[in-house]
Protein backbone atom coordinates (compact mmCIF):
# COMPACT_ATOMS: atom_id res chain seq x y z
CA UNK A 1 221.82 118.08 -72.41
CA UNK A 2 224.29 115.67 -71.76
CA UNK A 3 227.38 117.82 -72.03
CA UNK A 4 225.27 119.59 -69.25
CA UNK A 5 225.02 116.52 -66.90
CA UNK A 6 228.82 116.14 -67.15
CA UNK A 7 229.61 119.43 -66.23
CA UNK A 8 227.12 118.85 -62.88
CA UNK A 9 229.13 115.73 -61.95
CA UNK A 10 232.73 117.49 -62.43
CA UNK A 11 230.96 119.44 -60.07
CA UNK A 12 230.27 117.42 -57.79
CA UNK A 13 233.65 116.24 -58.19
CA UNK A 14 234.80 119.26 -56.32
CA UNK A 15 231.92 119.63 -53.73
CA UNK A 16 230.64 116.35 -52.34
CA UNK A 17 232.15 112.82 -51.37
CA UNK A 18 232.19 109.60 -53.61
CA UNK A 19 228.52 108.66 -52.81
CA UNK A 20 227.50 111.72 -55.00
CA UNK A 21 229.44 111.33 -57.71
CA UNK A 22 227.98 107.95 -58.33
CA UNK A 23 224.18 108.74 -57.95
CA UNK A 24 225.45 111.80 -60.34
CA UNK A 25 227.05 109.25 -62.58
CA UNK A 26 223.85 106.69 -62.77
CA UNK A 27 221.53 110.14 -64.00
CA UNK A 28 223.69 110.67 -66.46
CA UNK A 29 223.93 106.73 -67.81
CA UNK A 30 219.89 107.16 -67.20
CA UNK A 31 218.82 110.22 -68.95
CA UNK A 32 221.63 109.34 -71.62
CA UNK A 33 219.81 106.17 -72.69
CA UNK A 34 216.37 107.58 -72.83
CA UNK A 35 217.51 110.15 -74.86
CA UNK A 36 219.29 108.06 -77.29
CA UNK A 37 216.23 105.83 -77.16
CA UNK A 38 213.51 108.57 -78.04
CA UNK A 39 215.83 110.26 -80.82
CA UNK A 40 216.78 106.75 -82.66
CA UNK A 41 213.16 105.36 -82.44
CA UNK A 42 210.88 108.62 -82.56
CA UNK A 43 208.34 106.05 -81.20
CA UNK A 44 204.30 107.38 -80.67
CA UNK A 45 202.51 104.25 -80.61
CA UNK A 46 202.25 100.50 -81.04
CA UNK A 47 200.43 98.75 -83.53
CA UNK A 48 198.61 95.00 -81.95
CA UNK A 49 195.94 93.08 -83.28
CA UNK A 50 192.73 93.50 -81.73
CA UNK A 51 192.58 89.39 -81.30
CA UNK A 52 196.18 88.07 -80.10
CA UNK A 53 197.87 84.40 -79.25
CA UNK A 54 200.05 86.07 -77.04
CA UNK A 55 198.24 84.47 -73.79
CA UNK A 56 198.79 81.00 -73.16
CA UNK A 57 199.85 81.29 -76.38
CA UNK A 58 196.80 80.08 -77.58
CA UNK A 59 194.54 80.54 -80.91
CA UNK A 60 192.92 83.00 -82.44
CA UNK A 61 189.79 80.25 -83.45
CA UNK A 62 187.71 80.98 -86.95
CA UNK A 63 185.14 78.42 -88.57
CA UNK A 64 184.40 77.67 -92.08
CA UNK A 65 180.78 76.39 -92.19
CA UNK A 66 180.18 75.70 -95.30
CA UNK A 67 183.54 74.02 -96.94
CA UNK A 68 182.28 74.08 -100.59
CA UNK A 69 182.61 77.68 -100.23
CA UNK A 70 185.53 79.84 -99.74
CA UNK A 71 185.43 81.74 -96.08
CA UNK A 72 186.33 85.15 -95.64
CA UNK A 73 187.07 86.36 -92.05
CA UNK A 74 188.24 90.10 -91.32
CA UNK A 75 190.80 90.96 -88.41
CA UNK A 76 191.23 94.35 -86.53
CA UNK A 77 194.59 96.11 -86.57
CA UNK A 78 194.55 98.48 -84.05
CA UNK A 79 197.16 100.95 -82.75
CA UNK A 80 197.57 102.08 -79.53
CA UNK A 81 198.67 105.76 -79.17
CA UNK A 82 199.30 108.80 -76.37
CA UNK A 83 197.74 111.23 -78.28
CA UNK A 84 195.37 110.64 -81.76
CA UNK A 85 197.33 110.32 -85.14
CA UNK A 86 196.51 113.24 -87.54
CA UNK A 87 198.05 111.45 -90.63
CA UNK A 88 196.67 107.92 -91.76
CA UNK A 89 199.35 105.25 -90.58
CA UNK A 90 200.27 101.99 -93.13
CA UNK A 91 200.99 98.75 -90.93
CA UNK A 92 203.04 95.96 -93.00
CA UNK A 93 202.16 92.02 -92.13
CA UNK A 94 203.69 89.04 -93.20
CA UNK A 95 202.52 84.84 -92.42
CA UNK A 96 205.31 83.68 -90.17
CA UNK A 97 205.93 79.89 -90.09
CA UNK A 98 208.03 79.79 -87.27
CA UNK A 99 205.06 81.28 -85.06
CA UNK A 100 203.81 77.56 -85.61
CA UNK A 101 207.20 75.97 -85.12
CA UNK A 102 207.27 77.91 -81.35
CA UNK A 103 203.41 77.11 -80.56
CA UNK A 104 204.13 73.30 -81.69
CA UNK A 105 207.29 72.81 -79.36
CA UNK A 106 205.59 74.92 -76.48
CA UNK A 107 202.62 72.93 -76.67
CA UNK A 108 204.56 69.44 -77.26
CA UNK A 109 202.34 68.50 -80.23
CA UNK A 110 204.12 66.64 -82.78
CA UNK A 111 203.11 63.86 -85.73
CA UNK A 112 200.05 64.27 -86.64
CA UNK A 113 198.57 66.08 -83.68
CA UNK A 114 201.44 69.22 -84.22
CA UNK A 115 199.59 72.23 -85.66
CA UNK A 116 200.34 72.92 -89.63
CA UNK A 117 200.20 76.14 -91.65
CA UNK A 118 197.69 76.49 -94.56
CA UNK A 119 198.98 76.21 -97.48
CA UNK A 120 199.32 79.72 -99.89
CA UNK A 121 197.35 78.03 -102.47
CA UNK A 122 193.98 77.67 -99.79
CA UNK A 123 194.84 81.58 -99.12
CA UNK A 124 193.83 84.95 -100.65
CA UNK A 125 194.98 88.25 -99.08
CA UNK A 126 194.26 90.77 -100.82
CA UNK A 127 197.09 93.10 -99.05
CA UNK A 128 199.78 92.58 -96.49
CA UNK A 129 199.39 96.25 -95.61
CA UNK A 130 196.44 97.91 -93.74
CA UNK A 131 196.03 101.84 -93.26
CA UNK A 132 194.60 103.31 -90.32
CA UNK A 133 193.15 106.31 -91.48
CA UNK A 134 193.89 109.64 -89.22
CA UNK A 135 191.93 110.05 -86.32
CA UNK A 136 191.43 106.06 -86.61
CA UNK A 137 192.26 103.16 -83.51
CA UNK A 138 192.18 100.61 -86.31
CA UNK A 139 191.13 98.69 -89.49
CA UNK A 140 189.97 95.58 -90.87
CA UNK A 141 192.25 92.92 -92.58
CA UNK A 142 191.05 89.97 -94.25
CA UNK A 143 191.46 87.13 -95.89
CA UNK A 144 189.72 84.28 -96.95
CA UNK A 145 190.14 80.22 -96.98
CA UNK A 146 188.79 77.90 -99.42
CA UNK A 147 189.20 74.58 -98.19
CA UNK A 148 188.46 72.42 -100.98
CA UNK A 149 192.16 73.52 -101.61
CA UNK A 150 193.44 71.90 -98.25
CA UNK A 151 194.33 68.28 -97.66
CA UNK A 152 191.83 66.55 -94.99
CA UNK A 153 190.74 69.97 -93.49
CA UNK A 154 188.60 68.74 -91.17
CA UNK A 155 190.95 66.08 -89.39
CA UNK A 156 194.65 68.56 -89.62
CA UNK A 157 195.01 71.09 -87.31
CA UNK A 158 195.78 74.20 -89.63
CA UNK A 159 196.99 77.72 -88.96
CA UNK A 160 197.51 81.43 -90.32
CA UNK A 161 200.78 82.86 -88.53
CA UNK A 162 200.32 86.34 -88.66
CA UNK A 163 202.61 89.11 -87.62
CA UNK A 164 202.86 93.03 -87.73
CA UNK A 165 206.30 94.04 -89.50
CA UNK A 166 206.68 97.31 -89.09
CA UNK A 167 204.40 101.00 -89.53
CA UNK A 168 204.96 104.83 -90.50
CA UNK A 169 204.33 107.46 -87.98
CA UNK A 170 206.65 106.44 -85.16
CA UNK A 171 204.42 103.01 -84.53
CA UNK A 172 206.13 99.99 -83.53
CA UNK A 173 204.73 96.62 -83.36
CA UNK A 174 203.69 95.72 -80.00
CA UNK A 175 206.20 93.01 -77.88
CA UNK A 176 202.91 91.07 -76.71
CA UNK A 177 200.42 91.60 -79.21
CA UNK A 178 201.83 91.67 -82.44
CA UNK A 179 201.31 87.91 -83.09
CA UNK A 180 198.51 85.68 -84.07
CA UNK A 181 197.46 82.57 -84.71
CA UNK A 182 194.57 82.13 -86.55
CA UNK A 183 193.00 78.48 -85.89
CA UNK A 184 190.92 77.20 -88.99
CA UNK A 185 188.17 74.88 -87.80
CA UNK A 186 186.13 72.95 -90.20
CA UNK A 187 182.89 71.36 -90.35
CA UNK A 188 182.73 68.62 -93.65
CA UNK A 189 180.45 69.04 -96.51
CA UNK A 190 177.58 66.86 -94.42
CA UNK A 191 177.46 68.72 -91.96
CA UNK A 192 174.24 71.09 -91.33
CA UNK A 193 170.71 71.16 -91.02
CA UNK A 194 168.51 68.32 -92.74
CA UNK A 195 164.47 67.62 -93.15
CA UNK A 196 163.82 63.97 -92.74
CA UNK A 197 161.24 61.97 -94.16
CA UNK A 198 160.60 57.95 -94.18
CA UNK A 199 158.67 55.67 -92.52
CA UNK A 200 159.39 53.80 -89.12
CA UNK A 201 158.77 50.50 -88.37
CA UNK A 202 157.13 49.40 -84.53
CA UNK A 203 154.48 46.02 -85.14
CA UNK A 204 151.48 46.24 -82.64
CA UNK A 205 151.52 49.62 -82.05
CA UNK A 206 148.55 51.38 -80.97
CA UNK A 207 149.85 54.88 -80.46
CA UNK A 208 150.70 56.55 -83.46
CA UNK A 209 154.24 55.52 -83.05
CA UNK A 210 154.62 53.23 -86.27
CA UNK A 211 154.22 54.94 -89.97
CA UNK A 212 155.54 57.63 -92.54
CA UNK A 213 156.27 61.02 -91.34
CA UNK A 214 157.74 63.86 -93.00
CA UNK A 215 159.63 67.21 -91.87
CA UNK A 216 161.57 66.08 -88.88
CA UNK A 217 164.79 68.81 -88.36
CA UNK A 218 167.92 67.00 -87.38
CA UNK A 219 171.18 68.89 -87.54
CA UNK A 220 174.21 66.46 -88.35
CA UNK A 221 177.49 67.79 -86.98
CA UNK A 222 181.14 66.94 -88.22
CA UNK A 223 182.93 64.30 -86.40
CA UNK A 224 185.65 63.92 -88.57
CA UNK A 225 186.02 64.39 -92.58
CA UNK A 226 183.37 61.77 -93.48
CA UNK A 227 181.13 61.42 -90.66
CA UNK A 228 178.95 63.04 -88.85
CA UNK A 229 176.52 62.52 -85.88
CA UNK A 230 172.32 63.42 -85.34
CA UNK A 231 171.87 65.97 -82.77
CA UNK A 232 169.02 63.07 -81.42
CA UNK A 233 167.85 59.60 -81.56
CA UNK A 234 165.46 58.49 -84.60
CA UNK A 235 162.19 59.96 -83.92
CA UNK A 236 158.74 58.04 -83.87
CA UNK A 237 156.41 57.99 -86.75
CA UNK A 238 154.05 61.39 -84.67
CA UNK A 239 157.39 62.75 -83.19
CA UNK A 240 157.27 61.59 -80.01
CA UNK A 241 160.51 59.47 -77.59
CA UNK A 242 162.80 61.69 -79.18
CA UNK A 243 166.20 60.81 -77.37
CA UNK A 244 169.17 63.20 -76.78
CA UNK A 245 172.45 63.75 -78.43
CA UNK A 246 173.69 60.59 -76.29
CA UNK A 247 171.26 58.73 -78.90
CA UNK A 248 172.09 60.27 -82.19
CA UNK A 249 173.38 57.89 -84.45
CA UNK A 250 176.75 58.56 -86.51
CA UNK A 251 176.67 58.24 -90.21
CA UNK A 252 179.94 57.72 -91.74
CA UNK A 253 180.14 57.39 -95.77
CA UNK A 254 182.96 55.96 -97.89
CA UNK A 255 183.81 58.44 -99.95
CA UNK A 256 188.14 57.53 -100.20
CA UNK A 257 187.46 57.61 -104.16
CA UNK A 258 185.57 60.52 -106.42
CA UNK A 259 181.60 59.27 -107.27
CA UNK A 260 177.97 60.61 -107.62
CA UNK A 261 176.97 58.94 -104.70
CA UNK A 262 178.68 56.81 -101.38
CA UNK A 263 177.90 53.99 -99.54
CA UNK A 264 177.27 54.48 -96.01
CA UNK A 265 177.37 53.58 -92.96
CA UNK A 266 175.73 54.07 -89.34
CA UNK A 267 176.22 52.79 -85.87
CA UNK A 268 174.54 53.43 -82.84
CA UNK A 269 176.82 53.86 -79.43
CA UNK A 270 174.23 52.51 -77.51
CA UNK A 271 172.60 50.10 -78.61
CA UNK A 272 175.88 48.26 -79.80
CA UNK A 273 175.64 45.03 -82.18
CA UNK A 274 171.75 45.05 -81.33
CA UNK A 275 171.34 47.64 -84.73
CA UNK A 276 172.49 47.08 -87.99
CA UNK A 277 171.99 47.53 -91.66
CA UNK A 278 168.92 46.60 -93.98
CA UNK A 279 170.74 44.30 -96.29
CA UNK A 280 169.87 44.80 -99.48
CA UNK A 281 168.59 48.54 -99.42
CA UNK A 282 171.22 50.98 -100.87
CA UNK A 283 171.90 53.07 -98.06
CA UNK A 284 173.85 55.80 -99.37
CA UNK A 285 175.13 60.37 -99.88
CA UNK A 286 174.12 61.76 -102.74
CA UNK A 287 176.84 64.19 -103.40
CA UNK A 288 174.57 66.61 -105.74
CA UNK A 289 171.38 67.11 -103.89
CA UNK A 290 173.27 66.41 -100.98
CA UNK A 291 170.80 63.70 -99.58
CA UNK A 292 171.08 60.66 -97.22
CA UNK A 293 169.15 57.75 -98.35
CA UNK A 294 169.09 54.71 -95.42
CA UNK A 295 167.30 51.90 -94.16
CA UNK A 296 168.21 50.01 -90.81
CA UNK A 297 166.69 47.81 -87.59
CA UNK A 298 167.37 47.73 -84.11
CA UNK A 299 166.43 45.41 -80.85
CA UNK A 300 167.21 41.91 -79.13
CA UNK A 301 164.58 40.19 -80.66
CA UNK A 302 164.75 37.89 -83.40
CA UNK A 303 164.38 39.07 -86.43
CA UNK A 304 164.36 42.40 -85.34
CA UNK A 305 161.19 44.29 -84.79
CA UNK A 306 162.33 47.79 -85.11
CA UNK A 307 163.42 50.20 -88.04
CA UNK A 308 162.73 52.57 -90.02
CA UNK A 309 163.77 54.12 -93.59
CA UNK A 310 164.49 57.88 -93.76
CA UNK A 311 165.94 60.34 -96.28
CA UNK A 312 167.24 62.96 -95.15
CA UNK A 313 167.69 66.08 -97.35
CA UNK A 314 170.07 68.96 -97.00
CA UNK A 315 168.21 72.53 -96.15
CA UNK A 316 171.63 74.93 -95.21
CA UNK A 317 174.33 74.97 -92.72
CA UNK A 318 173.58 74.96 -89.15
């Protein structure tokens, strides 16, 4: 093909002016390169992930609810293709550090706010290679976390760098969506859904509002690796002036050394240094039954003439 192109511009050599000979010349450069392209790269697809960073960049973003149990989260490989593969096609990955090194100095986050990788011990992958069976678009990959392997989970900003390598078949990796970071998010071993039970304290009250109770839902959600905060205020004895999330106390427990049970906690944003503490009652996590034991008052009078003491006991994730 080529030796044929030469021939035409030797031709034109003879026949036509300058101008022709270089549009001639420029086909041949063209048609040369494509050639050379298509022979040395046979290429009939490209292989992506369904899910990619490539925009922004930005994060791929997976959450581990419960974090006393290892996570598994699946990921489609998918390849992209002019006509349908009849052979199945392996894809090879690999975890890429330097995808975080890039996304850290593109996003200026550095210290502790820069974005670290999790570390191979946290990780199981079964396989680095996926095959899309003939006929196939794509497959699953997985892997899963278990983050009672990880250092502060909850408060580090941890990543999977993933990357396609390489296929069979004539597939390529994809120049935009070969890449991904996969963003671990975490919610702490206190966080989920709770039943609580107690008794609330109100003198002179006509209306039900004072006395025990029992089976109140609250759902406590991770602020950072030991606290969390009520989705609502403290509810009255017969359920009533709930308040909103604005009025959901946080509970934060000590828990910086290994025990049965920590000592806790709990402030209220809004009503300031007018709540506090029972002194005296062992407010406390029990680690096993995974329960919150607490007793506290609230209000500008003196003494204060409004509390209550609730357990609170641990029913699943939310």
């Amino acid at each position: 093909m080529i030796m044929i192109l030469i021939n035409f511009v030797l031709l034109v050599m003879k026949k036509q002016n300058v101008k022709y000979l270089i549009t001639a010349a420029i086909i041949v450069i063209t048609l040369s390169s494509c050639l050379n392209t298509i022979e040395n790269l046979n290429v009939t697809g490209i292989a992506e992930f369904l899910e990619s960073s490539y925009v922004s960049p930005g994060t791929v973003d997976r959450e581990i609810v419960d974090p006393l149990k290892p996570a598994t989260f699946s990921f489609k490989v998918t390849i992209a293709s002019t006509a349908e593969l009849d052979t199945a096609t392996k894809v090879t990955l690999a975890l890429d550090n330097s995808l975080i090194d890039s996304y850290n100095a593109l996003n200026k986050l550095t210290g502790a706010d820069a974005a670290i990788p999790v570390p191979l011990a946290a990780l199981t992958i079964a396989s680095y290679q996926v095959v899309v069976p003939a006929g196939s678009t794509g497959v699953d990959w997985d892997l899963t976390i278990d983050a009672q392997k990880m250092q502060n989970p909850v408060n580090n900003f941890y990543i999977v760098p993933v990357k396609i390598v390489n296929a069979e078949n004539g597939i390529v990796p994809g120049s935009n969506f070969s890449t991904m970071l996969v963003r671990i998010l975490f919610r702490n071993e206190m966080d989920g859904i709770y039943l609580m039970k107690g008794y609330v304290m109100r003198p002179g009250d006509t209306g039900g509002l004072e006395g025990y109770f029992k089976g109140f839902e609250y759902r406590l959600i991770t602020v950072r690796s030991n606290s969390v905060k009520m989705n609502y205020g403290q509810a009255w004895a017969n359920g009533g002036s709930v308040g909103d999330i604005e009025a959901g106390w946080t509970i934060t427990v000590n828990n910086s050394t290994p025990a049965a049970s920590y000592p806790l906690t709990i402030t209220d944003a809004l009503q300031g240094t007018n709540f506090a503490m029972v002194n005296g009652y062992p407010s406390r996590y029990d680690v096993a039954s995974r329960t919150f034991f607490w007793s506290v008052v609230w209000g500008s009078a003196t003494p204060k003439n409004r509390g209550c003491t609730d357990t609170l006991v641990y029913q699943g994730p939310r």
